[in-house]
Protein backbone atom coordinates (compact mmCIF):
# COMPACT_ATOMS: atom_id res chain seq x y z
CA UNK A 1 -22.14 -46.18 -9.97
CA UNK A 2 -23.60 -42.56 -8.85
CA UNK A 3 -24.81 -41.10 -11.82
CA UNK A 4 -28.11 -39.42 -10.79
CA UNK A 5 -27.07 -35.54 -11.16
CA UNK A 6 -29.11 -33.57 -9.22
CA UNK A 7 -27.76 -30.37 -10.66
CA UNK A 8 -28.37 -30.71 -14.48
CA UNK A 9 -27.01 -30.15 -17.26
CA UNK A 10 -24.34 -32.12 -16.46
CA UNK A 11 -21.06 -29.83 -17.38
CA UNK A 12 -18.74 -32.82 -17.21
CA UNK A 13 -17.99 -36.51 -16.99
CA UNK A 14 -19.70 -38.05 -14.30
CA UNK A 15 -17.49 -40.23 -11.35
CA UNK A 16 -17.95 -43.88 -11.65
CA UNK A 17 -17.35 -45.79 -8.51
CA UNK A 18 -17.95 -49.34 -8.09
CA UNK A 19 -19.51 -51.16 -5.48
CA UNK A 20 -18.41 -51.39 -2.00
CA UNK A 21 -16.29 -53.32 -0.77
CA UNK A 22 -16.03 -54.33 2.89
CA UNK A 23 -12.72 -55.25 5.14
CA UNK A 24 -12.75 -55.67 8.83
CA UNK A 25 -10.03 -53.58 10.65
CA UNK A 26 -10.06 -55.00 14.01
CA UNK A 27 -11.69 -52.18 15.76
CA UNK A 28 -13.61 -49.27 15.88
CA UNK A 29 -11.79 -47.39 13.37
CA UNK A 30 -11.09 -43.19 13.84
CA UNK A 31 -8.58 -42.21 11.62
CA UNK A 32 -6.85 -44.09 7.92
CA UNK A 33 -4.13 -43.45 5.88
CA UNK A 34 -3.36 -45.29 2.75
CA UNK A 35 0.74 -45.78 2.58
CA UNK A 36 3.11 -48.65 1.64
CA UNK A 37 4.08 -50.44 5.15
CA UNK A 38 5.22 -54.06 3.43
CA UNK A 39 8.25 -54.82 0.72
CA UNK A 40 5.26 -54.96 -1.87
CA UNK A 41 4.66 -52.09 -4.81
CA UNK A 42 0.63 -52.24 -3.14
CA UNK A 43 -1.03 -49.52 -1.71
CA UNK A 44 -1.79 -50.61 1.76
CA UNK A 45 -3.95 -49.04 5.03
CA UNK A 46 -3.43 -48.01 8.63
CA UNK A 47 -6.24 -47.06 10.91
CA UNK A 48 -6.76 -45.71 14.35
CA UNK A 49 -9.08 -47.97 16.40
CA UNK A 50 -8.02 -45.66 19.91
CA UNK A 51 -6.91 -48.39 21.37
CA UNK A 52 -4.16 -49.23 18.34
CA UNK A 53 -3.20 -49.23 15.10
CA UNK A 54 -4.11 -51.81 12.49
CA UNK A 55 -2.22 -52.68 9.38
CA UNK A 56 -3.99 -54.02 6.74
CA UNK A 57 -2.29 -55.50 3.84
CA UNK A 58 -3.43 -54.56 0.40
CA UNK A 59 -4.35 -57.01 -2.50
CA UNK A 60 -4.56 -54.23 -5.31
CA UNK A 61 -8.15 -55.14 -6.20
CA UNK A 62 -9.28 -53.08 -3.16
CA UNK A 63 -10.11 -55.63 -0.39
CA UNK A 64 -7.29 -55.78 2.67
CA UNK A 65 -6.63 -58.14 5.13
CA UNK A 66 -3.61 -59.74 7.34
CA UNK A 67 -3.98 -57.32 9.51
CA UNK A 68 -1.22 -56.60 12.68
CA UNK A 69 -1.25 -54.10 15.07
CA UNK A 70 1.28 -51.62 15.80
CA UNK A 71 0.87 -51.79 19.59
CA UNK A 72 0.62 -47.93 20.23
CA UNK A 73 -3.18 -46.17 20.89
CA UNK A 74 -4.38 -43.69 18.57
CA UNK A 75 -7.09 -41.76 17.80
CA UNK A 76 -4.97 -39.87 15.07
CA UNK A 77 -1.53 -40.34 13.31
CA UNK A 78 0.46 -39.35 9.85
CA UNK A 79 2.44 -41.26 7.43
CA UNK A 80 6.17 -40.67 5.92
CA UNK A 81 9.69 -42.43 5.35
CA UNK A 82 10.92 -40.90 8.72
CA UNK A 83 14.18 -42.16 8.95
CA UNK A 84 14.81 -42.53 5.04
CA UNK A 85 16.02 -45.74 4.83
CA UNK A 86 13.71 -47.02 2.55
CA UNK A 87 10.44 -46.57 0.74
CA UNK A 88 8.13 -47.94 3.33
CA UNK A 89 6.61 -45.75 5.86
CA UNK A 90 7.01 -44.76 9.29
CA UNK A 91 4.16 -43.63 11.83
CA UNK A 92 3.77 -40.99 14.26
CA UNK A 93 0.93 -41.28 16.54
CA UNK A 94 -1.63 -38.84 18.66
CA UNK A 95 -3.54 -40.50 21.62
CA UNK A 96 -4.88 -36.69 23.97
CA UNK A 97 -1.63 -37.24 26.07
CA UNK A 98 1.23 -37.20 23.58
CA UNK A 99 2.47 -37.76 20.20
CA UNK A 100 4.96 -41.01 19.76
CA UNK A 101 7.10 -42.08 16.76
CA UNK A 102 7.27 -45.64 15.66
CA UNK A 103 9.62 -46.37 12.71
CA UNK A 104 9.21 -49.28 10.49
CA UNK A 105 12.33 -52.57 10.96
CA UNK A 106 14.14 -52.05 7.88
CA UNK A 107 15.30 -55.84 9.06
CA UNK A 108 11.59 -56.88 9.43
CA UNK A 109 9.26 -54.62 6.71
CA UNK A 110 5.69 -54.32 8.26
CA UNK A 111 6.80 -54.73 12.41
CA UNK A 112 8.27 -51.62 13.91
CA UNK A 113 10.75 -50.25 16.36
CA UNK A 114 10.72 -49.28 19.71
CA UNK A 115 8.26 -46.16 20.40
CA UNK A 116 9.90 -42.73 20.24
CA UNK A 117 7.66 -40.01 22.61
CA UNK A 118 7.83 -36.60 21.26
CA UNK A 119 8.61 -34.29 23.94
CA UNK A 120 5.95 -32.50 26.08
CA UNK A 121 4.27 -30.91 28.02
CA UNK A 122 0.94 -31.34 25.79
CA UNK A 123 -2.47 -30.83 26.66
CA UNK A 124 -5.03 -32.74 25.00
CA UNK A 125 -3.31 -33.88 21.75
CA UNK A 126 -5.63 -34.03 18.83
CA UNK A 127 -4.07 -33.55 15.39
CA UNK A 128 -0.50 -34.02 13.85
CA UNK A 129 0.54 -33.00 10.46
CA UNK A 130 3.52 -33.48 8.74
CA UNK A 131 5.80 -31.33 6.54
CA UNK A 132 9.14 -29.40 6.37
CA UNK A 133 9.48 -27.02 8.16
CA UNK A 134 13.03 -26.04 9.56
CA UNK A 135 14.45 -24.55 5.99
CA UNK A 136 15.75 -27.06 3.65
CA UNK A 137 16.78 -30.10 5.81
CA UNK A 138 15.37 -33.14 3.58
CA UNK A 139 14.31 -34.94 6.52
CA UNK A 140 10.30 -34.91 7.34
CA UNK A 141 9.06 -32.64 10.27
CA UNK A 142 6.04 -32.29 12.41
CA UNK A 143 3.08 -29.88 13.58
CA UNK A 144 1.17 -30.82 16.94
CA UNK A 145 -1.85 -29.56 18.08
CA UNK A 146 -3.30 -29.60 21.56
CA UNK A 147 -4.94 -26.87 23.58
CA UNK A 148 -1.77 -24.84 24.09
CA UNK A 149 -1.95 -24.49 19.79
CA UNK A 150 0.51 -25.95 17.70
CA UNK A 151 3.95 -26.63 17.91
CA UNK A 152 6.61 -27.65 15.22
CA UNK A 153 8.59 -30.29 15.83
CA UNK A 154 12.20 -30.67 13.78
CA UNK A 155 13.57 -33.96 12.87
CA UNK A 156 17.29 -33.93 13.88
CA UNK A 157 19.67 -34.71 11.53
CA UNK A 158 21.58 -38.07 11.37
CA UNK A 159 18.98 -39.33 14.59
CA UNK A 160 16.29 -40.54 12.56
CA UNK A 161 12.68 -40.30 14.36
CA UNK A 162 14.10 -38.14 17.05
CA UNK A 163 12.41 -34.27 16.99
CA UNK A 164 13.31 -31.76 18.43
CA UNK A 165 10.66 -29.69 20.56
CA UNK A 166 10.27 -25.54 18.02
CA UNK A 167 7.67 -22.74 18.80
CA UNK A 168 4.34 -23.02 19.82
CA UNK A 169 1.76 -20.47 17.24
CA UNK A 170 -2.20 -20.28 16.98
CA UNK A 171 -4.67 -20.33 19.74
CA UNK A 172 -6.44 -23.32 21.76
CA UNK A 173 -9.63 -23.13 19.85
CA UNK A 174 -7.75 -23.60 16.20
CA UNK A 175 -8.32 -26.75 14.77
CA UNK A 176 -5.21 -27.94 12.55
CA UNK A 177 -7.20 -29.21 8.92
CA UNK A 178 -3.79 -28.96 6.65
CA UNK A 179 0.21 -29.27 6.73
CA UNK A 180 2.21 -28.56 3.85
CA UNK A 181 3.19 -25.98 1.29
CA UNK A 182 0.66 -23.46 0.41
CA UNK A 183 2.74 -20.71 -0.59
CA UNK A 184 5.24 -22.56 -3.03
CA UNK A 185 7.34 -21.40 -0.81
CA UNK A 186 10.34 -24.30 0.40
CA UNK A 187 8.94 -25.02 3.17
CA UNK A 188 5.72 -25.99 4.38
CA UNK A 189 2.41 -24.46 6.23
CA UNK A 190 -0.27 -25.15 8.58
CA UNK A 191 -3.78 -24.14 7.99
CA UNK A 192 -6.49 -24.05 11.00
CA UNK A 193 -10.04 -23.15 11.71
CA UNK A 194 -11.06 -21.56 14.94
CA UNK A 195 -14.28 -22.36 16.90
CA UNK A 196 -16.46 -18.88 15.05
CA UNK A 197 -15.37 -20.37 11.50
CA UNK A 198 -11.78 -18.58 10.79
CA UNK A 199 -9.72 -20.02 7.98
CA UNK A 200 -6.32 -19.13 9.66
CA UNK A 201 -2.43 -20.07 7.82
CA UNK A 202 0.53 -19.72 9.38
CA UNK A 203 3.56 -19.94 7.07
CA UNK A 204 7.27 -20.96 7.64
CA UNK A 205 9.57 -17.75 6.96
CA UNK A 206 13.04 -18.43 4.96
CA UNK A 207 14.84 -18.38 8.29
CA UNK A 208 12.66 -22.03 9.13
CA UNK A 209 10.35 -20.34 11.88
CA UNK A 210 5.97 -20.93 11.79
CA UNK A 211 4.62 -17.46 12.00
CA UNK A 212 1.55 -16.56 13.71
CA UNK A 213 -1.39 -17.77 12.11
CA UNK A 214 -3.44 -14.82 10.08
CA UNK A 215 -7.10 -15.17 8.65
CA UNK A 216 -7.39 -15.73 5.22
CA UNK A 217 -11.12 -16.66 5.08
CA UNK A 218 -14.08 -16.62 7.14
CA UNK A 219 -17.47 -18.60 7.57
CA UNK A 220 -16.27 -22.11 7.63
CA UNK A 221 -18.61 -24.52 9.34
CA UNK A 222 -16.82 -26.98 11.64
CA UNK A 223 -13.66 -28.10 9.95
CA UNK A 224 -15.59 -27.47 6.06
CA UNK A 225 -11.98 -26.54 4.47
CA UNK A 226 -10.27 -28.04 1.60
CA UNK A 227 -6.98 -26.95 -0.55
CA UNK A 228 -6.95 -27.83 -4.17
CA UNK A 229 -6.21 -26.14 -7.89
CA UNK A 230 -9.42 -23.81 -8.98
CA UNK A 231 -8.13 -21.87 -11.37
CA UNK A 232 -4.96 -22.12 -13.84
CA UNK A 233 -2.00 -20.57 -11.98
CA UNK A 234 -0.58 -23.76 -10.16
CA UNK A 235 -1.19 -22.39 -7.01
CA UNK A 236 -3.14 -23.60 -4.07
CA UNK A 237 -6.57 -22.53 -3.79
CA UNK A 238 -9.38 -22.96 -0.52
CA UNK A 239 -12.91 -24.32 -0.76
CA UNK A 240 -14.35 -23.41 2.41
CA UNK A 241 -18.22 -24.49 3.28
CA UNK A 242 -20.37 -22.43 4.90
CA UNK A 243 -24.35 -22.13 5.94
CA UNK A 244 -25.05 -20.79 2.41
CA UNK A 245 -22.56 -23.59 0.31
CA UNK A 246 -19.12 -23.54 -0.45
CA UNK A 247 -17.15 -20.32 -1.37
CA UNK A 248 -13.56 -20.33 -3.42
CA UNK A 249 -10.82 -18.18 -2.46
CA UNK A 250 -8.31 -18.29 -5.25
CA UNK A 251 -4.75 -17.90 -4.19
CA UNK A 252 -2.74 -14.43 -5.64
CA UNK A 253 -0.18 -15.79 -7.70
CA UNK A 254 1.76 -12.42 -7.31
CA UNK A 255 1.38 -12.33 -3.58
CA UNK A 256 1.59 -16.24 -2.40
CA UNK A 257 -0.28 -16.38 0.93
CA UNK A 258 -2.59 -14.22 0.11
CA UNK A 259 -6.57 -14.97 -0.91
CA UNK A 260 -9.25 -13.63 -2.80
CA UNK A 261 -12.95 -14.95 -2.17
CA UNK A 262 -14.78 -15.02 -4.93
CA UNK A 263 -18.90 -14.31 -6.37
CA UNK A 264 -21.08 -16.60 -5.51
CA UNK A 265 -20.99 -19.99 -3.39
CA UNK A 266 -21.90 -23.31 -4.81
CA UNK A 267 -24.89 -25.26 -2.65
CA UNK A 268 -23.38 -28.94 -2.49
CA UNK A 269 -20.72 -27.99 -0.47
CA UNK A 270 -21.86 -28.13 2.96
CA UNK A 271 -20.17 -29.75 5.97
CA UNK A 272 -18.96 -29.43 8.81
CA UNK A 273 -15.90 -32.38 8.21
CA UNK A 274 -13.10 -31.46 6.24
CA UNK A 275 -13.07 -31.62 2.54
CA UNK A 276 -11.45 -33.73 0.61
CA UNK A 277 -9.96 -32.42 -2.61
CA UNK A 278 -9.02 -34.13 -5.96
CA UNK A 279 -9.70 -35.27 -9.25
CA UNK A 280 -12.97 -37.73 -9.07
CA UNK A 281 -13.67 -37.88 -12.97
CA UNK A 282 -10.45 -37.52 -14.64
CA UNK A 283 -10.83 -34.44 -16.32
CA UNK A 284 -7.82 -32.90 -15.08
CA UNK A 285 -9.76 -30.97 -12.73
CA UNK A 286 -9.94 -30.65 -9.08
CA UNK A 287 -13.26 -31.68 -7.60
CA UNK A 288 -15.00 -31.12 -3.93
CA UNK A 289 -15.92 -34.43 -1.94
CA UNK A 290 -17.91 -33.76 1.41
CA UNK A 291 -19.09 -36.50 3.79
CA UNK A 292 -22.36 -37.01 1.27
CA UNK A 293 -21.80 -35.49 -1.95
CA UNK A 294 -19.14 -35.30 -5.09
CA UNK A 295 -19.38 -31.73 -6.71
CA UNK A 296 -17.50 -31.40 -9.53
CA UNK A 297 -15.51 -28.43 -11.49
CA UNK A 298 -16.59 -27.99 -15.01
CA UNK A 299 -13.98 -27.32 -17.12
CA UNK A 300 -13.66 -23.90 -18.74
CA UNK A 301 -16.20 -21.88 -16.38
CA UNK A 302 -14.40 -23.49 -13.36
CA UNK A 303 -17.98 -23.74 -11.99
CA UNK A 304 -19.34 -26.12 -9.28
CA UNK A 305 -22.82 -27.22 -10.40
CA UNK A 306 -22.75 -31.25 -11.14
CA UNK A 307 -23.31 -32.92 -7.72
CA UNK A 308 -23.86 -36.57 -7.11
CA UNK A 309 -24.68 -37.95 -3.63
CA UNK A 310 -22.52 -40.34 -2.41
CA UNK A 311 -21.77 -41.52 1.59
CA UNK A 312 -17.81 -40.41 1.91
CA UNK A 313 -18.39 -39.57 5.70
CA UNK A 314 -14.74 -40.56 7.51
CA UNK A 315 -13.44 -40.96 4.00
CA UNK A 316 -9.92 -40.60 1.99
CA UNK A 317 -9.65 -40.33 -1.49
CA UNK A 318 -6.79 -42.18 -2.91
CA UNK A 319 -5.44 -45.20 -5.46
CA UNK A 320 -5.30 -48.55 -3.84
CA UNK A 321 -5.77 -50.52 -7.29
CA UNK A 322 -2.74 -49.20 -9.31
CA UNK A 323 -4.72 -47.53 -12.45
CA UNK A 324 -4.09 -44.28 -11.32
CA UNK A 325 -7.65 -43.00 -10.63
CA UNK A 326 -8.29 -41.99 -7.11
CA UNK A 327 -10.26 -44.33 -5.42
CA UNK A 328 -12.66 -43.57 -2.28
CA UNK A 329 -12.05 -44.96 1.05
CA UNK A 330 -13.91 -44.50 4.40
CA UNK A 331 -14.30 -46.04 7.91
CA UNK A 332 -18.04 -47.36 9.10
CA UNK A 333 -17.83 -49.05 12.35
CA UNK A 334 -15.16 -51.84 12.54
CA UNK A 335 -15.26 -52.02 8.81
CA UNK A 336 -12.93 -50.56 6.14
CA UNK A 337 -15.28 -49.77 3.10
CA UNK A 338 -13.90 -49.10 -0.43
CA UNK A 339 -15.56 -48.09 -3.53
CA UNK A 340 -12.76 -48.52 -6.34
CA UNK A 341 -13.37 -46.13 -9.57
């Protein structure tokens, strides 16, 4: 367990993650995303190894094995019941050159269909994101990224994993670190970060269009963004890091899209990955994870001052053991490492 605070007094319950455990994935893994790809109730795991993607089964004690390969390279990809035919999910892939679909057999859970290429031209693929965002069609759509910026991508109705080709927003340099709804609005958003440390979100009008991207923070170092809940309105908030630690802009409740940065930064947030966001210690709280450090929200002040060290680099925070508490999860190597809490 991490329990050595190096911030004290400790203003809330510390995290209490066990020890590691180790699975082999089959390759150099680059990408993971924990989703349910078997008929089983089990949280299980995909990763990226560039040259494929690997399936590993889950056991719900956080070790995974019987792992199968999807047969399409990867170096990035998202999860989601594409076609809606069932609970289990579907992939799309990003390998530089393209983006390609691969639904799961509803006759055969856990092998999949036929690949489905998103159409082109792209240059330099390096991020997809999923979300909706054509207006109210229940259906699950897409956001590419390559060097031309990033382009939506609708799923057509009653052709499932078949997307139509939308507009193209952002610039080359943005780097996509979040799809989906920001401004509680119906449909979903993008958020970026350009190459001198712009926090840039484009949102999806009513008419189902991505708008230009518009900055709504500065100072970010590399991809350092994360979107959580830091204050009590129920709206989503940024934690950006910068050189000096990370900074909160809280969300304007009466004018969605729209961000105040507030006093002060907090020093355990710096990195230059993005950050992952949610509830380490159960406390109801949202807390910061960066690739070597947990930095928890106190309750009441909404402060960031208990910090624990931790490696999370490559990591994913989510439950993979059924007790509800957000486990962590990161890639080291060829090996999947978990640390259950």
């Amino acid at each position: 367990m991490d329990a050595a605070l190096d911030a004290p007094p400790a203003c809330t319950t510390s995290s209490a993650f066990g020890a590691e455990i180790t699975s082999a994935v089959g390759g150099a893994g680059v990408a993971l995303q924990v989703a349910r790809f078997d008929n089983g109730n089990i949280a299980d795991v995909a990763v990226a190894i560039t040259t494929d993607v690997a399936i590993l089964l889950g056991t719900n004690d956080g070790s995974f094995g019987s792992i199968s390969l999807v047969g399409t390279p990867a170096i990035g990809f998202v999860v989601d019941d594409f076609d809606l035919q069932d609970v289990r999910k579907d992939l799309v892939m990003v390998s530089g050159a393209g983006a390609i679909g691969r639904r799961q057999n509803p006759a055969s859970p856990g092998t999949f269909l036929a690949e489905q290429p998103l159409t082109g031209p792209f240059n330099n693929v390096d991020a997809v994101g999923v979300g909706a965002f054509d207006n109210g069609n229940i259906t699950a759509d897409l956001v590419v990224h390559d060097d031309s910026g990033a382009t939506v991508f609708e799923q057509l109705q009653g052709t499932p994993g078949t997307f139509s080709r939308e507009n193209t927003v952002g610039d080359a340099g943005d780097k996509l670190v979040f799809a989906g709804t920001i401004d509680r609005e119906n449909n979903s958003d993008a958020l970026f970060v350009d190459a001198t440390g712009n926090v840039k979100l484009a949102v999806t009008d009513t008419s189902g269009v991505l708008q230009p991207p518009t900055i709504v923070a500065t100072g970010a170092t590399g991809l350092g963004v994360g979107v959580g809940l830091f204050d009590d309105d129920n709206f989503l908030d940024l934690v950006v890091a910068t050189v000096d630690g990370g900074e909160i802009y809280l969300q304007n409740s009466a004018s969605p899209g729209v961000f105040t940065k507030q006093t002060g930064t907090f020093g355990g947030i710096k990195s230059t990955a993005p950050l992952l966001v949610g509830d380490i210690n159960g406390d109801g709280l949202d807390d910061v994870v960066t690739p070597n450090t947990i930095v928890m929200q106190c309750p009441t002040t909404r402060v960031f001052t208990q910090v624990e060290s931790i490696n999370a680099a490559n990591g994913v925070l989510a439950n993979v053991d059924g007790n509800s508490k957000l486990d962590l999860l990161r890639l080291a190597g060829t090996d999947l490492i978990v640390r259950l809490q």
